[in-house]
PDB file of N, CA and C in Angstrom:
ATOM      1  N   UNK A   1     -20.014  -9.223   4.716  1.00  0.00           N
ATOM      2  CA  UNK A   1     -18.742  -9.870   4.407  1.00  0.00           C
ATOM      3  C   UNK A   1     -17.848  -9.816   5.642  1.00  0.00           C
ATOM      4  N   UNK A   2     -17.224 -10.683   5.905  1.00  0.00           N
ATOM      5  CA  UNK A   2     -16.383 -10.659   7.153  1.00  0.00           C
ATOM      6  C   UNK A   2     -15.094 -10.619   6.770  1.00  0.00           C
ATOM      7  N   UNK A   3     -14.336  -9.402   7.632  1.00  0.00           N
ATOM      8  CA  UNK A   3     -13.380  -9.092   6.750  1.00  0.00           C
ATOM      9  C   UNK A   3     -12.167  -8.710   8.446  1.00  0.00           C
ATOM     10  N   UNK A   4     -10.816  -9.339   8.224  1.00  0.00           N
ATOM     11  CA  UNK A   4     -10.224  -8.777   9.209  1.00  0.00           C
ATOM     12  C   UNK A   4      -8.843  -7.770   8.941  1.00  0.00           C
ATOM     13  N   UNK A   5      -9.122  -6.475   9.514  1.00  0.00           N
ATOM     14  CA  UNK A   5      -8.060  -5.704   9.459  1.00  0.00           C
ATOM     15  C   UNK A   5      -6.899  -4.875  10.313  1.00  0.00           C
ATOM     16  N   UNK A   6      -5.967  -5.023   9.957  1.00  0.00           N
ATOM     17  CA  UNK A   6      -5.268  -4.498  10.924  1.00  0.00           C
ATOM     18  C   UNK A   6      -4.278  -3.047  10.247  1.00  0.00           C
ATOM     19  N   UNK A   7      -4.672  -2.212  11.319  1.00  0.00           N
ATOM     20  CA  UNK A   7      -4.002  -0.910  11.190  1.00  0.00           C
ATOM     21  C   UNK A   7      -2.973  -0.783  12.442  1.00  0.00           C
ATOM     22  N   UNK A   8      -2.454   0.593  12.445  1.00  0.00           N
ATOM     23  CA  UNK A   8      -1.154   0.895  13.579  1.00  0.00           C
ATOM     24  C   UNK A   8       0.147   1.270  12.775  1.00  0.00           C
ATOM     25  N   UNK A   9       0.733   0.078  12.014  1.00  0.00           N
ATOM     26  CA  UNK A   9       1.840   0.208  11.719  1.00  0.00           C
ATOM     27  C   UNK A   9       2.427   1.441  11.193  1.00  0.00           C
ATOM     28  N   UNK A  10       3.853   1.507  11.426  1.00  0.00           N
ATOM     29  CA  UNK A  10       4.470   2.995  11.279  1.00  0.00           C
ATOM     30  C   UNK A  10       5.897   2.553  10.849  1.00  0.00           C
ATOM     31  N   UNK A  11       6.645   3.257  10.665  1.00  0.00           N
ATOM     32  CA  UNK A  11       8.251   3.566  10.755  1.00  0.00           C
ATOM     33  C   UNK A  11       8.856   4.813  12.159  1.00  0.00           C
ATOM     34  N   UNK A  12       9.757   3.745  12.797  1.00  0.00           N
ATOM     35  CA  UNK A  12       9.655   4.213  14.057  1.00  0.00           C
ATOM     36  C   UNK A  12      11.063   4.472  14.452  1.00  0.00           C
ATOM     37  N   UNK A  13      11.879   4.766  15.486  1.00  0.00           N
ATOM     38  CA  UNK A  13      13.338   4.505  15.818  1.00  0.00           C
ATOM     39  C   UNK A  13      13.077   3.493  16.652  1.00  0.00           C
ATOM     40  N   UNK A  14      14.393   2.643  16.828  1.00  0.00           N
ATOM     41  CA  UNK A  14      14.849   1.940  18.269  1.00  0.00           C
ATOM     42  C   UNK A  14      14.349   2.466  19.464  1.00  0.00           C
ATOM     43  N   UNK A  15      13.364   2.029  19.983  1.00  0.00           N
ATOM     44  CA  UNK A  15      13.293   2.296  22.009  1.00  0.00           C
ATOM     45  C   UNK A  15      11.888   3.001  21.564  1.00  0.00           C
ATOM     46  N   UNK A  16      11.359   3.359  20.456  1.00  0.00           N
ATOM     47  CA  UNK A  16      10.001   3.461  20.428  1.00  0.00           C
ATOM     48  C   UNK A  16       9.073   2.593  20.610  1.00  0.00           C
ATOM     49  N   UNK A  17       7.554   3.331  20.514  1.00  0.00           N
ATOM     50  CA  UNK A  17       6.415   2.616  20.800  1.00  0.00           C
ATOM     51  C   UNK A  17       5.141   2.591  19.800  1.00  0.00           C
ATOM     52  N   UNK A  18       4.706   1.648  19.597  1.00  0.00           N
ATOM     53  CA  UNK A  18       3.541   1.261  18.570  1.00  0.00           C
ATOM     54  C   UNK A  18       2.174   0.531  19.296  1.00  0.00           C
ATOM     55  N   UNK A  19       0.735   1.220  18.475  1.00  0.00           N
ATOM     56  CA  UNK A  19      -0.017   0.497  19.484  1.00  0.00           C
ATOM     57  C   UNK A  19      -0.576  -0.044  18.127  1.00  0.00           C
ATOM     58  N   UNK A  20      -0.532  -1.487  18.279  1.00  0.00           N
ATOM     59  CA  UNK A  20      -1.404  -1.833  16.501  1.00  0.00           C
ATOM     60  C   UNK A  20      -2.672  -2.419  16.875  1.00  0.00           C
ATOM     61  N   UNK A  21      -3.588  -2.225  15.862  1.00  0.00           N
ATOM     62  CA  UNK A  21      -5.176  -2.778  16.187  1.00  0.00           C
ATOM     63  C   UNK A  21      -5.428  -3.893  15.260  1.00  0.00           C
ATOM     64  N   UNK A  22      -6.685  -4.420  15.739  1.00  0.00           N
ATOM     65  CA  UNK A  22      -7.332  -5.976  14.871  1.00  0.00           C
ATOM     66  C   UNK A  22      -8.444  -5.773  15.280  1.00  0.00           C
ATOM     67  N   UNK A  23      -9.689  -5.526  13.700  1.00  0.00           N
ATOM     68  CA  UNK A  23     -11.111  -5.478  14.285  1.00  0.00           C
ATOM     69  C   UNK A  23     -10.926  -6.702  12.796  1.00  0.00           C
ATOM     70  N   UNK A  24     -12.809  -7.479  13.515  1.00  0.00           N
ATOM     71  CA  UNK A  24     -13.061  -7.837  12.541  1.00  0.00           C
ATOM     72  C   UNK A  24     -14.563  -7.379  12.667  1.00  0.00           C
ATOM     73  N   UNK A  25     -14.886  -7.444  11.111  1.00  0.00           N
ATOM     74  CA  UNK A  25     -16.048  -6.868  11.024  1.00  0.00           C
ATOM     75  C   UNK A  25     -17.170  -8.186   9.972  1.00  0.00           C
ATOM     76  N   UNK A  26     -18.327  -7.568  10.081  1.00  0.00           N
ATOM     77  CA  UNK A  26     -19.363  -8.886   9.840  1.00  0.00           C
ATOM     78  C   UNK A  26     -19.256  -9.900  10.612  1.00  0.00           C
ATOM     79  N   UNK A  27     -19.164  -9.929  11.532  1.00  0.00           N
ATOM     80  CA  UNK A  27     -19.191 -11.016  12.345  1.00  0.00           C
ATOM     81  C   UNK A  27     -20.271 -10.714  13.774  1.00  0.00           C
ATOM     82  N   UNK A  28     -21.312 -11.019  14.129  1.00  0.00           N
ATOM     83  CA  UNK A  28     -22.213 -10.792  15.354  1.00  0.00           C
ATOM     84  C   UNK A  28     -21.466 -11.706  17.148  1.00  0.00           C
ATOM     85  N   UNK A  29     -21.158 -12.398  16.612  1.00  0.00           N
ATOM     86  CA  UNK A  29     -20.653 -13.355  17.925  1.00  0.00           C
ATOM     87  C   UNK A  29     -18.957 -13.251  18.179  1.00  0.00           C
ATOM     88  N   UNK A  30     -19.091 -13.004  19.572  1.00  0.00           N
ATOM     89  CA  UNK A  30     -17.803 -12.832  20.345  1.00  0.00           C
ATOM     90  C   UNK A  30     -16.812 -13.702  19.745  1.00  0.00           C
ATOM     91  N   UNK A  31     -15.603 -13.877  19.800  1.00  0.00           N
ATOM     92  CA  UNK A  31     -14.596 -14.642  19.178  1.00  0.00           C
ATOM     93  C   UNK A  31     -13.552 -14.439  20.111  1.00  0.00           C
ATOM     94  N   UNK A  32     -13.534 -15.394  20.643  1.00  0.00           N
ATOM     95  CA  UNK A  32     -12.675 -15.708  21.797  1.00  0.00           C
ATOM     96  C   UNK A  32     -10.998 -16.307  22.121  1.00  0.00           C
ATOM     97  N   UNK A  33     -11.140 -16.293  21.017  1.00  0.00           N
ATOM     98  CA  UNK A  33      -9.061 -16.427  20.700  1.00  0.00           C
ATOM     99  C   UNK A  33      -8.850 -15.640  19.547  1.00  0.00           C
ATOM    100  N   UNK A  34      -7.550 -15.219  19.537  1.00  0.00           N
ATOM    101  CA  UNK A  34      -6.890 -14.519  18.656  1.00  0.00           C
ATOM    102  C   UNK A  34      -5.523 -15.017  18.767  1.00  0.00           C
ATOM    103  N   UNK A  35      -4.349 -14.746  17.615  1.00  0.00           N
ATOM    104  CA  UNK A  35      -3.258 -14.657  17.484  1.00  0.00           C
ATOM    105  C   UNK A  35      -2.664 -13.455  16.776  1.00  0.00           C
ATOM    106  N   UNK A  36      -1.393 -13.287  17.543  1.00  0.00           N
ATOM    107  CA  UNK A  36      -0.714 -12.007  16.425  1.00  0.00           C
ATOM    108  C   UNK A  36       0.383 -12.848  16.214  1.00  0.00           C
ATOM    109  N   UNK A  37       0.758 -12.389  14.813  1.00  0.00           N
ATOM    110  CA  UNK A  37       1.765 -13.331  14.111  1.00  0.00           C
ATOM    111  C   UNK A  37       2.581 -11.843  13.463  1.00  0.00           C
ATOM    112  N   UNK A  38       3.758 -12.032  12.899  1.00  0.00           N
ATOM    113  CA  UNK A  38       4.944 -11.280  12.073  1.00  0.00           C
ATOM    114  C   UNK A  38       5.379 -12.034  11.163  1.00  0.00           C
ATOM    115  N   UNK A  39       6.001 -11.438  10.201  1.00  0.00           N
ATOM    116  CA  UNK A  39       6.597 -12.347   9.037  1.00  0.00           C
ATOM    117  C   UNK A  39       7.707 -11.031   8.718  1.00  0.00           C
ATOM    118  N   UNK A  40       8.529 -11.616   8.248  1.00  0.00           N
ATOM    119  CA  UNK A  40      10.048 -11.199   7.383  1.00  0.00           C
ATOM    120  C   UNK A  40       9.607 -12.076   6.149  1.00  0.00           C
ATOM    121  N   UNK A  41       9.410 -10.555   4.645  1.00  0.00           N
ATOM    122  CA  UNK A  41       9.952 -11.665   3.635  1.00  0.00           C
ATOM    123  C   UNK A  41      11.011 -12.444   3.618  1.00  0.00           C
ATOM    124  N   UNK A  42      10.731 -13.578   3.034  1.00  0.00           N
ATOM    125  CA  UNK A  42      11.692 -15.013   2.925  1.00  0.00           C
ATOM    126  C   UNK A  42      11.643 -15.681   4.021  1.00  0.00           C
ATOM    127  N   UNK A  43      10.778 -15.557   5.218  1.00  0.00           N
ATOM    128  CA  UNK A  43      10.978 -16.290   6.839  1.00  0.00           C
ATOM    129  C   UNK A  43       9.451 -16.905   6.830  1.00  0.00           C
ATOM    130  N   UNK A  44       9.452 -17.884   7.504  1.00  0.00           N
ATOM    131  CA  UNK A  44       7.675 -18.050   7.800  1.00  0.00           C
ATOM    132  C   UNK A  44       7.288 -17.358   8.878  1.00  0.00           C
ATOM    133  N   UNK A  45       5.930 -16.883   8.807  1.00  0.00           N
ATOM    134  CA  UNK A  45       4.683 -16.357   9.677  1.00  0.00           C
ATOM    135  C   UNK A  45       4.977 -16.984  11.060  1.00  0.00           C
ATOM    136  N   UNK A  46       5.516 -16.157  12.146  1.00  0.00           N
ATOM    137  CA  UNK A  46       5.606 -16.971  13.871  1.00  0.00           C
ATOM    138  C   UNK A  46       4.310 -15.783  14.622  1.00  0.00           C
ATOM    139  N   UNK A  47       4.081 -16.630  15.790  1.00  0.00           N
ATOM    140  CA  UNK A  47       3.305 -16.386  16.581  1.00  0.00           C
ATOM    141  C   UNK A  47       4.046 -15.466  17.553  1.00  0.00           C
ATOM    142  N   UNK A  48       3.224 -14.198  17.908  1.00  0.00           N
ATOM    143  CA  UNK A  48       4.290 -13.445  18.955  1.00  0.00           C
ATOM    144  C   UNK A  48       3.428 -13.222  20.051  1.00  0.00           C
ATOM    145  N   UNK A  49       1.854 -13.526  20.264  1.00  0.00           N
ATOM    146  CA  UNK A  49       1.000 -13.308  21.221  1.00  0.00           C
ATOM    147  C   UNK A  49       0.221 -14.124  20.961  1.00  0.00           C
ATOM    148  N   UNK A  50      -0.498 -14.766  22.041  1.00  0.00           N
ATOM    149  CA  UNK A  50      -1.918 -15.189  21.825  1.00  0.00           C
ATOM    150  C   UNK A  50      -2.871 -14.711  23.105  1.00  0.00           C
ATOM    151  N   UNK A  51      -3.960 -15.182  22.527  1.00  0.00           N
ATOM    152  CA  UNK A  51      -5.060 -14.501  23.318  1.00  0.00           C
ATOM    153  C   UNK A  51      -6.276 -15.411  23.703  1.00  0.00           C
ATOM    154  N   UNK A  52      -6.599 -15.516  24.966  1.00  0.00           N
ATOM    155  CA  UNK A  52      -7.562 -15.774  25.009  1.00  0.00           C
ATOM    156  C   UNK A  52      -8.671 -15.592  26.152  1.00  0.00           C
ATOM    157  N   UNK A  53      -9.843 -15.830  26.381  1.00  0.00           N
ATOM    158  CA  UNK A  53     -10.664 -15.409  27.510  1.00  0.00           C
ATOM    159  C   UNK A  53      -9.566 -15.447  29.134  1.00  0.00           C
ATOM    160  N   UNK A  54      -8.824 -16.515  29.276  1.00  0.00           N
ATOM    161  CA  UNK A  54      -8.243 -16.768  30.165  1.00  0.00           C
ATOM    162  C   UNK A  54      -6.596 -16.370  30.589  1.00  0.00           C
ATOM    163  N   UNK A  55      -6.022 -16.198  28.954  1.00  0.00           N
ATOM    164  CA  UNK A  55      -4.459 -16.005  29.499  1.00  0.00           C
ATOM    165  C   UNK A  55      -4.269 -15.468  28.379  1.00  0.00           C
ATOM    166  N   UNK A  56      -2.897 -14.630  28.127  1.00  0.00           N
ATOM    167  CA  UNK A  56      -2.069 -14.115  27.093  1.00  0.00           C
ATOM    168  C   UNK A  56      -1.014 -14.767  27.054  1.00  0.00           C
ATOM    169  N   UNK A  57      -0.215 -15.083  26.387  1.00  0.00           N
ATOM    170  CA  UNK A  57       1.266 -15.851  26.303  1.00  0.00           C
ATOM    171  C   UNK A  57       1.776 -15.335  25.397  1.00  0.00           C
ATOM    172  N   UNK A  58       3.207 -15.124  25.528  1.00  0.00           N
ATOM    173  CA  UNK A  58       4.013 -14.549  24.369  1.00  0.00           C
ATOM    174  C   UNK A  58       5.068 -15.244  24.011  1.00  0.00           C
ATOM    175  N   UNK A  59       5.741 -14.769  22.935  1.00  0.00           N
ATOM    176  CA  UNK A  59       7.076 -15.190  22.295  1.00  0.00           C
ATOM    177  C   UNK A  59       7.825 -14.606  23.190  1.00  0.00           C
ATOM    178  N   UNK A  60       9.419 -15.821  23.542  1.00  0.00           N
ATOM    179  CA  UNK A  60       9.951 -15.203  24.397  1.00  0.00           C
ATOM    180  C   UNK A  60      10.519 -13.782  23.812  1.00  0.00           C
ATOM    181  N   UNK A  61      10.626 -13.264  22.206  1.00  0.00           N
ATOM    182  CA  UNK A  61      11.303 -12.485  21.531  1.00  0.00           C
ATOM    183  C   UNK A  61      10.863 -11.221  21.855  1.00  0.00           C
ATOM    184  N   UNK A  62       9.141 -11.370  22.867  1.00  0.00           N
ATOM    185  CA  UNK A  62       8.962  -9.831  22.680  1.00  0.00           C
ATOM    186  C   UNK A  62       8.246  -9.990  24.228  1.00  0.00           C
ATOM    187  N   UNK A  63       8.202 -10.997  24.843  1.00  0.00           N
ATOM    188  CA  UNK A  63       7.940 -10.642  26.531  1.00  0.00           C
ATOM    189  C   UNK A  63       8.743  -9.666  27.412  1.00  0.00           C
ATOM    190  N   UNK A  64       7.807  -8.780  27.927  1.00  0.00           N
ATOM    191  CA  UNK A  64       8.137  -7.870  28.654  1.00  0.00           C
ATOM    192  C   UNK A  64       8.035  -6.430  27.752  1.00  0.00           C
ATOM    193  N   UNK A  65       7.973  -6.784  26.916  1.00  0.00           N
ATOM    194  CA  UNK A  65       7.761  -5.415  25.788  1.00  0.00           C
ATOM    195  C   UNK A  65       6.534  -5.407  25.144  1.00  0.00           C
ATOM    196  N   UNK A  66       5.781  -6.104  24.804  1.00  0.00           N
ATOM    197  CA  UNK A  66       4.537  -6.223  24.105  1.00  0.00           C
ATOM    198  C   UNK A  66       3.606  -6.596  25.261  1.00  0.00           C
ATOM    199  N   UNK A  67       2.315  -6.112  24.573  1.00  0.00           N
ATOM    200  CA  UNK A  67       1.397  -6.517  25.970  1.00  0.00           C
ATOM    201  C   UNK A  67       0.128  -6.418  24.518  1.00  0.00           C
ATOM    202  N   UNK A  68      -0.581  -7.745  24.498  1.00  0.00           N
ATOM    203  CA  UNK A  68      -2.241  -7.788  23.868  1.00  0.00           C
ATOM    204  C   UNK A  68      -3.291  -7.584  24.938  1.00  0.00           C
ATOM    205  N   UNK A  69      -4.489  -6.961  24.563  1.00  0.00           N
ATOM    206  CA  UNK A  69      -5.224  -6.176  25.242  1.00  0.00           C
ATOM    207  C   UNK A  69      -6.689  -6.700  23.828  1.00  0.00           C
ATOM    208  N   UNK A  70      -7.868  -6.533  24.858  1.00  0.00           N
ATOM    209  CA  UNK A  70      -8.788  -6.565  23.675  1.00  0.00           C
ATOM    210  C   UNK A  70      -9.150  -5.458  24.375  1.00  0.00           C
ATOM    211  N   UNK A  71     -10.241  -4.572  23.075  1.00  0.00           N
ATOM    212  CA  UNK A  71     -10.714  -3.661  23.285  1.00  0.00           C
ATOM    213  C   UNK A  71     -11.718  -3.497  23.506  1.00  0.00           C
ATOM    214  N   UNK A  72     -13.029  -2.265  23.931  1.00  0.00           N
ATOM    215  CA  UNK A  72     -14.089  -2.534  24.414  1.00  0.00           C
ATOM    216  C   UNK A  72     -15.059  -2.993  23.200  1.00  0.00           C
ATOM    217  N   UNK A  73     -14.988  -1.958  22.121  1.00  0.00           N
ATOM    218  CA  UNK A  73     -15.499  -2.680  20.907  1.00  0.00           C
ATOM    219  C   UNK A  73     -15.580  -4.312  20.595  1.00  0.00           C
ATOM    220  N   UNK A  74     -16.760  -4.692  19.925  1.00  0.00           N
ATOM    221  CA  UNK A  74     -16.825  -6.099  19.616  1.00  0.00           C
ATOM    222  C   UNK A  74     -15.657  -6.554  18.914  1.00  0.00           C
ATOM    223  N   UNK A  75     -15.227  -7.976  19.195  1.00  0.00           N
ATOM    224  CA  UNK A  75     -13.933  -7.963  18.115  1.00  0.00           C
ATOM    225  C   UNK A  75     -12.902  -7.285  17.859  1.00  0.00           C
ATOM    226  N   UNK A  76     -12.522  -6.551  18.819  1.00  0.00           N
ATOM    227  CA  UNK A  76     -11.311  -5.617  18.451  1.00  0.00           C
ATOM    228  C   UNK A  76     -10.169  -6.025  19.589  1.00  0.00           C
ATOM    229  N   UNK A  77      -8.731  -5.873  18.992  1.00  0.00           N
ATOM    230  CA  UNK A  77      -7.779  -6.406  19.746  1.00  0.00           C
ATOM    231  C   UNK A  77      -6.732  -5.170  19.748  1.00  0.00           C
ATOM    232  N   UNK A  78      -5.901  -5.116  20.468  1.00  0.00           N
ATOM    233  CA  UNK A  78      -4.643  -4.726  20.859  1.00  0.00           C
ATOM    234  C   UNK A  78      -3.220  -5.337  20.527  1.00  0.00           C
ATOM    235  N   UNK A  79      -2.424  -4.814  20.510  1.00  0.00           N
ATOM    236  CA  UNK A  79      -1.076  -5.043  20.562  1.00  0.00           C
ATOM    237  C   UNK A  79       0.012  -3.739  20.882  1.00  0.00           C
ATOM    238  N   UNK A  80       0.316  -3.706  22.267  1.00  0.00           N
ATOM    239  CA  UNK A  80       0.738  -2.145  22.374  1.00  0.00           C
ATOM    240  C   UNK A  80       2.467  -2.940  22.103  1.00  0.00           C
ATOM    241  N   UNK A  81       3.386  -2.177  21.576  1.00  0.00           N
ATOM    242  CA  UNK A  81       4.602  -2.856  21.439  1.00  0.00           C
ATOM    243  C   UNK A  81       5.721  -1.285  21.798  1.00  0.00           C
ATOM    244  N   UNK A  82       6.209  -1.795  23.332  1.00  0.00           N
ATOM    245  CA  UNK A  82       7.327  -0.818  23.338  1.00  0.00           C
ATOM    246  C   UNK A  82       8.709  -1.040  23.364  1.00  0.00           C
ATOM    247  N   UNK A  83       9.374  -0.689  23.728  1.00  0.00           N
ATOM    248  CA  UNK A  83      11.252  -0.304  23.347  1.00  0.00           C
ATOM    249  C   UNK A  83      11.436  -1.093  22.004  1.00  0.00           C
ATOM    250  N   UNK A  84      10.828  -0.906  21.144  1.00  0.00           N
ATOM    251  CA  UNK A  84      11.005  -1.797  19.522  1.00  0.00           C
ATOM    252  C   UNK A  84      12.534  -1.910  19.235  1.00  0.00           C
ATOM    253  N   UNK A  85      12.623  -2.802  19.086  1.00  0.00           N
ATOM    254  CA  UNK A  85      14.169  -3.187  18.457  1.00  0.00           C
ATOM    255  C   UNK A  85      14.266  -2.439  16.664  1.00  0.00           C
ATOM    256  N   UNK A  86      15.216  -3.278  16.034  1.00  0.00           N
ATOM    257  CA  UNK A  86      15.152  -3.423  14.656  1.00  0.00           C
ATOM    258  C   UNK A  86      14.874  -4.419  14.280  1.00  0.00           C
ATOM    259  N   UNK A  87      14.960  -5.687  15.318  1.00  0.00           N
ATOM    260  CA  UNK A  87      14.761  -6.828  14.826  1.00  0.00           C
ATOM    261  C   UNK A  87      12.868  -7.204  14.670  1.00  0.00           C
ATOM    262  N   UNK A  88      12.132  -6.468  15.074  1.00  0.00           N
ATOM    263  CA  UNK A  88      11.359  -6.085  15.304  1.00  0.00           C
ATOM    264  C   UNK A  88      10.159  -5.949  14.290  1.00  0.00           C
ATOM    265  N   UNK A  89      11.064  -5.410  13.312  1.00  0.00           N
ATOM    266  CA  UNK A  89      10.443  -5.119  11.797  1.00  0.00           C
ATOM    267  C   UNK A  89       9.803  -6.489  10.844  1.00  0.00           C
ATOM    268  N   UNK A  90       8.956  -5.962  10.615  1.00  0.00           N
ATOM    269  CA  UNK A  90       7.856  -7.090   9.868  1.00  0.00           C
ATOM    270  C   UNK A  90       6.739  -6.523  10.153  1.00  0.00           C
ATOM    271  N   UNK A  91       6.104  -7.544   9.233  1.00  0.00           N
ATOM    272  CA  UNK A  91       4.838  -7.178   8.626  1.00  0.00           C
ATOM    273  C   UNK A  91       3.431  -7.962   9.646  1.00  0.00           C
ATOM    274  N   UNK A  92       3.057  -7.901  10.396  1.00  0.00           N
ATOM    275  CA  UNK A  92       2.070  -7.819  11.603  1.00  0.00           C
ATOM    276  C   UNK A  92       0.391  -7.831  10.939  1.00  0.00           C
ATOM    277  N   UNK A  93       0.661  -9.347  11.397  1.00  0.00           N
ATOM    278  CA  UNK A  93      -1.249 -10.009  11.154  1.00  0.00           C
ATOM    279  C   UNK A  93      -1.765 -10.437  12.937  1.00  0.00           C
ATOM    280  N   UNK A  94      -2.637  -9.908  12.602  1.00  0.00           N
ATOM    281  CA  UNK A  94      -3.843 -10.691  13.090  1.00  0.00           C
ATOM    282  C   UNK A  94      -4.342 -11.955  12.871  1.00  0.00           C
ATOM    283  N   UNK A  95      -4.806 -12.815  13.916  1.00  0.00           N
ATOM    284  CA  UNK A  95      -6.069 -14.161  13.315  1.00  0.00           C
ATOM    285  C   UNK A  95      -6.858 -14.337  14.082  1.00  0.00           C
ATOM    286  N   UNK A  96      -7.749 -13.879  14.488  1.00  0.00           N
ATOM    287  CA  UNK A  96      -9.138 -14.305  15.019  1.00  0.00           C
ATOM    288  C   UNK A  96      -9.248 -15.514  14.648  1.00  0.00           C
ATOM    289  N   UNK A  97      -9.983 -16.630  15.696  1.00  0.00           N
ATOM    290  CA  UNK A  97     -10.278 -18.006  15.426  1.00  0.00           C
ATOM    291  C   UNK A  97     -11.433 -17.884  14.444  1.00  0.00           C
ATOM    292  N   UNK A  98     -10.799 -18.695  13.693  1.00  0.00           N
ATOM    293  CA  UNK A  98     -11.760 -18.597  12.446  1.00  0.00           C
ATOM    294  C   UNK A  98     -12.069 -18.166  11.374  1.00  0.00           C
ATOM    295  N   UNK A  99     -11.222 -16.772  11.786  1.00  0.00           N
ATOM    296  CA  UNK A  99     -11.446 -15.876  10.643  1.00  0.00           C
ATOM    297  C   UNK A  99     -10.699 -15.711   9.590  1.00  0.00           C
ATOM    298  N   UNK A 100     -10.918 -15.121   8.451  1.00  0.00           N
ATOM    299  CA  UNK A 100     -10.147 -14.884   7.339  1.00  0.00           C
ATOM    300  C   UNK A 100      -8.460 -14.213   7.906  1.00  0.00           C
ATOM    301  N   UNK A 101      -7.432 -14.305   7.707  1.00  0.00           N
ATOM    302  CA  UNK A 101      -6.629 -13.115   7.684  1.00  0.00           C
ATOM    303  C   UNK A 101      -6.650 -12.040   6.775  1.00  0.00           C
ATOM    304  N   UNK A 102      -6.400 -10.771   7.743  1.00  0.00           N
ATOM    305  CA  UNK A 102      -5.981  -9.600   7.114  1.00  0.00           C
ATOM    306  C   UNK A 102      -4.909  -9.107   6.186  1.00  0.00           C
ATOM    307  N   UNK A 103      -5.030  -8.096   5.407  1.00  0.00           N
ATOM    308  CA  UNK A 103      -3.262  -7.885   4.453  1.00  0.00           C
ATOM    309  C   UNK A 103      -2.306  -7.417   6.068  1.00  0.00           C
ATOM    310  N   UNK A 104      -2.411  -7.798   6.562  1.00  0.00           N
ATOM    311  CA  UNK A 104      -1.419  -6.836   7.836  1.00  0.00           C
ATOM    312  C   UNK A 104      -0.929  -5.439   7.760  1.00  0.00           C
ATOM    313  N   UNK A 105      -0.206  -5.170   8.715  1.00  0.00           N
ATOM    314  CA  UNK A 105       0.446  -4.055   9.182  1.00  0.00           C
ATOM    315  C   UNK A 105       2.111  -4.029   9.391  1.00  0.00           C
ATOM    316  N   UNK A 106       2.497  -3.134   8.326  1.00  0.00           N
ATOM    317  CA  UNK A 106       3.964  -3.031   8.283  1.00  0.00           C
ATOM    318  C   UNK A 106       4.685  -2.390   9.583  1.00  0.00           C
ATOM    319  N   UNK A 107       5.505  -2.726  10.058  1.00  0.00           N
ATOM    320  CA  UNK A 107       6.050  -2.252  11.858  1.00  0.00           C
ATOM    321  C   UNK A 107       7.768  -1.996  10.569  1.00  0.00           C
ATOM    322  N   UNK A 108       8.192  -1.099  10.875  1.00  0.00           N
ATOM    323  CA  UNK A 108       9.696  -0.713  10.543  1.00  0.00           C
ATOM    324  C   UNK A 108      10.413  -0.080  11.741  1.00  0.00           C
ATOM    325  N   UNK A 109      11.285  -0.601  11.905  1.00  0.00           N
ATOM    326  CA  UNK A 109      12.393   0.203  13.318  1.00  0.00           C
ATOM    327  C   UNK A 109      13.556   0.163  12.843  1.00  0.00           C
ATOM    328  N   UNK A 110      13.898   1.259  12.872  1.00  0.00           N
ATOM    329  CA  UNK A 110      15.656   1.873  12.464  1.00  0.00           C
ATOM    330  C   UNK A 110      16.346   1.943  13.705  1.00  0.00           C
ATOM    331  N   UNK A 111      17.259   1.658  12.999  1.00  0.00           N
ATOM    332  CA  UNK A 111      18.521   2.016  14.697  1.00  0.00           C
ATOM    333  C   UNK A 111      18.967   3.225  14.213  1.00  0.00           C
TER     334      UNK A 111
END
C-alpha cells in the first residue's frame, strides 16, 4: 500500500526550530518532485517549498528560514524550519508527485 507520512511537528516558542519529515512508503521508484504545503483551518492549502532534482523554490513567507533537503533514504524529504514565527502555525503536508497525501503534521508557535 503506498502510503505518505509526515512526522516532526511540535508546539514550539517564537525564534525556534523544527525539522519535519515526508517518507513515502510502497513505492520502489525514485519520485522526483515534491511539495510542502500548510493550511490554517478556514484558509486553503498554499505551497511553501517545492522540490525538485534541479532547484528548491520557496514562498516568499518563509525564504531564508526554511530550507527542503531530501534525505538519504528512498523517498524521504526534509523541511528544516527556523526562527518560526506565530504566523507560522498550521498543519504541514507533504505531496510527492503522484502520491496520495498524508494526514500532516501540526507546527504550533506561541509568542
Amino acid at each position: 500500500q503506498v502510503r505518505t507520512v509526515e512526522s516532526g511537528g511540535a508546539l514550539v516558542q517564537a525564534g525556534g526550530s523544527l525539522r519535519l519529515s515526508c517518507t513515502v512508503s510502497g513505492v520502489n521508484s525514485r519520485i522526483n518532485f515534491m511539495d510542502w504545503y500548510r493550511q490554517v483551518p478556514g484558509n486553503e492549502r498554499e505551497v511553501v517549498a517545492s522540490y525538485s532534482e534541479y532547484r528548491t523554490d520557496y514562498a516568499d513567507s518563509v525564504k531564508g528560514r526554511f530550507t527542503l533537503s531530501r534525505g538519504s533514504a528512498r523517498n524521504t524529504w526534509y523541511l528544516q524550519m527556523n526562527s518560526l514565527k506565530p504566523e507560522d502555525t498550521a498543519i504541514y503536508y507533504c505531496k510527492p508527485d503522484r502520491m496520495p497525501w498524508g494526514q500532516g503534521t501540526q507546527v504550533t508557535v506561541s509568542s
